[in-house]
C-alpha atoms as a PDB file:
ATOM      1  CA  UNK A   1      54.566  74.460 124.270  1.00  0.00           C
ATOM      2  CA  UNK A   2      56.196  75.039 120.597  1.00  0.00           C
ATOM      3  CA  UNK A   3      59.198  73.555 120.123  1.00  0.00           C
ATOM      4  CA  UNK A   4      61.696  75.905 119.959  1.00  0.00           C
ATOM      5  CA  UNK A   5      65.202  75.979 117.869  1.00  0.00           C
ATOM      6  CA  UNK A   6      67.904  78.350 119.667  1.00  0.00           C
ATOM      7  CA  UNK A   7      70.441  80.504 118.074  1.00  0.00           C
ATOM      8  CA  UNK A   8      73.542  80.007 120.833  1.00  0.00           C
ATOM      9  CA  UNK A   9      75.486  82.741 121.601  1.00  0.00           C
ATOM     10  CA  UNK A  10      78.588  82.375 123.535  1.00  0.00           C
ATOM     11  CA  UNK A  11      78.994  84.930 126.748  1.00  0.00           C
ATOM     12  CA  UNK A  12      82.197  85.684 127.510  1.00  0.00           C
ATOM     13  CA  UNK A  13      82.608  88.459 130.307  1.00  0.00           C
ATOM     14  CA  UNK A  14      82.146  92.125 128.720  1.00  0.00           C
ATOM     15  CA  UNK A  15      78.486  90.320 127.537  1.00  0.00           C
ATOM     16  CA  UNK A  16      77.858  88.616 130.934  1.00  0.00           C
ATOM     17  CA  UNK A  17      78.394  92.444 132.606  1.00  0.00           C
ATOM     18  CA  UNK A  18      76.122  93.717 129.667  1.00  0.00           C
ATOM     19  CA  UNK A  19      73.310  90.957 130.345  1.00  0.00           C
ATOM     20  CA  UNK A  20      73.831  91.870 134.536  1.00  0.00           C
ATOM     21  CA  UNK A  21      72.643  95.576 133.584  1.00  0.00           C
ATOM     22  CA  UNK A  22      69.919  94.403 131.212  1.00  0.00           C
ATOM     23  CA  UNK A  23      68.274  91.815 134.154  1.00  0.00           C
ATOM     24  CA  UNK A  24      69.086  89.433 131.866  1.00  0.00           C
ATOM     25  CA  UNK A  25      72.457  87.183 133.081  1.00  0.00           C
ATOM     26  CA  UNK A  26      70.680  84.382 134.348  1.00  0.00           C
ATOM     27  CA  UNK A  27      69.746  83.454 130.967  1.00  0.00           C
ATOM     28  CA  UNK A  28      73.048  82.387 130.411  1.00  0.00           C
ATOM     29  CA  UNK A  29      73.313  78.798 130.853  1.00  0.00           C
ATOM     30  CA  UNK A  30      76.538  76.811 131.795  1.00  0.00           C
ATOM     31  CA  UNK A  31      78.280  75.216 128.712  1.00  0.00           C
ATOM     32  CA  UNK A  32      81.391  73.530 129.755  1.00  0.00           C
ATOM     33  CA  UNK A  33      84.796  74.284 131.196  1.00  0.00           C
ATOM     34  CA  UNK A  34      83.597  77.801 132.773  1.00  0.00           C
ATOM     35  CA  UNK A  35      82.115  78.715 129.183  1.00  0.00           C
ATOM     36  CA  UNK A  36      78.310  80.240 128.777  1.00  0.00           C
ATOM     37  CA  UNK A  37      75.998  80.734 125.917  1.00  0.00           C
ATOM     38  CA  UNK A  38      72.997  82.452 125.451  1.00  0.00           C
ATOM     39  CA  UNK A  39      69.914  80.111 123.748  1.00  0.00           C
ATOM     40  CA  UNK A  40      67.954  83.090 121.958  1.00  0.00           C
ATOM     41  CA  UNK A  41      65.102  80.543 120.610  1.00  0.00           C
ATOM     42  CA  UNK A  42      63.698  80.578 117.338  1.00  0.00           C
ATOM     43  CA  UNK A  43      59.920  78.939 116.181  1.00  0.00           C
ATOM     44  CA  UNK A  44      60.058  77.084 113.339  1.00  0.00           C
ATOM     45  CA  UNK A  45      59.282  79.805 111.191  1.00  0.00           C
ATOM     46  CA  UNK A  46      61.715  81.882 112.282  1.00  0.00           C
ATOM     47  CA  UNK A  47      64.390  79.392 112.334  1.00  0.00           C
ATOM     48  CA  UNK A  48      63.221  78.843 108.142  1.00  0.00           C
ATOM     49  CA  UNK A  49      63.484  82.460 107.348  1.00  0.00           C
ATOM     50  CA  UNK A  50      67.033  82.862 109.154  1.00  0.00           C
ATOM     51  CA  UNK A  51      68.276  79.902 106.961  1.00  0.00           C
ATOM     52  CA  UNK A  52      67.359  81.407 104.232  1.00  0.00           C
ATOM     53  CA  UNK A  53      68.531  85.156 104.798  1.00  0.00           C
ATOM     54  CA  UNK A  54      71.749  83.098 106.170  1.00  0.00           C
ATOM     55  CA  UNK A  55      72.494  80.046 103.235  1.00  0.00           C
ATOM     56  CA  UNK A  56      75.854  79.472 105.160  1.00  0.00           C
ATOM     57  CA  UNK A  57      73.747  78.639 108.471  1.00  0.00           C
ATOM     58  CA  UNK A  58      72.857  74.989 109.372  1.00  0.00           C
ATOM     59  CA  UNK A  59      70.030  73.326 111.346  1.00  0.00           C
ATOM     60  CA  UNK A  60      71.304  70.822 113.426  1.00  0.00           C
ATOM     61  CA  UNK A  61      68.990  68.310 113.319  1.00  0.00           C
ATOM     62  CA  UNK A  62      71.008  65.568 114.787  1.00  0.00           C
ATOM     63  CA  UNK A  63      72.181  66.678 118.038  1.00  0.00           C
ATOM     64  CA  UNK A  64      71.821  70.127 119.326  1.00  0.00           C
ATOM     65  CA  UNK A  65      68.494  70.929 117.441  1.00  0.00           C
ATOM     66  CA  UNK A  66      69.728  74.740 117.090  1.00  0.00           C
ATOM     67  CA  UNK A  67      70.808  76.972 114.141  1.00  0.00           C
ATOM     68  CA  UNK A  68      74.767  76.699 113.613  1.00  0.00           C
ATOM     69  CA  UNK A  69      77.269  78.780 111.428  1.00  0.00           C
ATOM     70  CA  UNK A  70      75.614  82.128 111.660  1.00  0.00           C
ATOM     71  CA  UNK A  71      77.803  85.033 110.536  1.00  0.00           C
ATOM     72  CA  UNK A  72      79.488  86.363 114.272  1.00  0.00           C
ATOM     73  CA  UNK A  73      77.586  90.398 112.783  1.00  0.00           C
ATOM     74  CA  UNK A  74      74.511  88.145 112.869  1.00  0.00           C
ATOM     75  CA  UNK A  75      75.027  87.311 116.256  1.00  0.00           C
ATOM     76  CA  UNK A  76      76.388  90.599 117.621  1.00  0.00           C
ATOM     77  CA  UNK A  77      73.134  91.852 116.478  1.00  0.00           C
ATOM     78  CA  UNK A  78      70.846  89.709 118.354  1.00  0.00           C
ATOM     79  CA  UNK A  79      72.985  89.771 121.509  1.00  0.00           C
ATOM     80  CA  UNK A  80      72.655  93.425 120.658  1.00  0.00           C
ATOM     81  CA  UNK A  81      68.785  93.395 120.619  1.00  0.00           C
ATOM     82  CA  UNK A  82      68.634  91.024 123.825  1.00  0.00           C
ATOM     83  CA  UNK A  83      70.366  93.705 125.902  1.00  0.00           C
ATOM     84  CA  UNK A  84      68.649  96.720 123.973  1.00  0.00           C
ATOM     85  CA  UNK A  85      65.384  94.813 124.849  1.00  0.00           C
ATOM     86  CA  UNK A  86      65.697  93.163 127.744  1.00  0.00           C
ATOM     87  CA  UNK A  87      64.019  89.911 126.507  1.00  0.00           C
ATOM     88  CA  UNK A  88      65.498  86.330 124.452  1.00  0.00           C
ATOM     89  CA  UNK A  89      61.979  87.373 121.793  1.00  0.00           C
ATOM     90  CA  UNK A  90      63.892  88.946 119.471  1.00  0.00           C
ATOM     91  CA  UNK A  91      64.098  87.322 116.547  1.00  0.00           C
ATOM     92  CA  UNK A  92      61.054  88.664 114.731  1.00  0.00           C
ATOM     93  CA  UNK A  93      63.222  92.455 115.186  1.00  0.00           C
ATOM     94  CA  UNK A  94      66.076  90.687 113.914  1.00  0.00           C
ATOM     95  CA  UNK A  95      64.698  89.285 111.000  1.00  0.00           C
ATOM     96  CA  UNK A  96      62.992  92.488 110.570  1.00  0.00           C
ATOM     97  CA  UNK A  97      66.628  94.548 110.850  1.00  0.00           C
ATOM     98  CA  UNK A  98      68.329  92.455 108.068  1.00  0.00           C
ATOM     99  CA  UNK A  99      67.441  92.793 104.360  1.00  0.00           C
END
């Protein structure tokens, strides 16, 4: 399998209810301290063309391996898409949404 680069979201629990209606909440994994994110994964190419729509982003190359820093809009949307969907493969609408 590709190797994948997530975009984590953080659930807190008006998005936990919202992931429960879309068949979605066990998705969320466990962070710590009671805290869950959401670990929408990204291909390499995807994770390239959100760095570059987003230049405040970061890769973390070092330790989580997953994109860091992205504007919280950015990440309402494509907690917005995984509900509206139904499915973490969102990315490509994402990218697709944003100019």
């Amino acid at each position: 399998m590709a190797e994948t680069y997530p975009i984590n979201i953080w659930i807190n629990e008006e998005r936990l209810e919202k992931l429960q209606q879309a068949g979605l909440a066990d998705m969320a994994q466990e962070a710590f301290a009671g805290l869950k994110k959401l670990p929408v994964p990204t291909n390499e190419q995807q994770r390239d063309a959100v760095l570059q729509k987003f230049p405040m982003a970061k890769y973390d190359s070092a330790t989580t391996k997953s994109i860091e820093l992205l504007p919280r809009d950015a990440k309402d949307r494509i907690f917005d898409l995984v509900v509206e969907k139904k499915t973490l493969d969102v990315i490509d609408a994402f990218l697709a949404s944003t100019i």
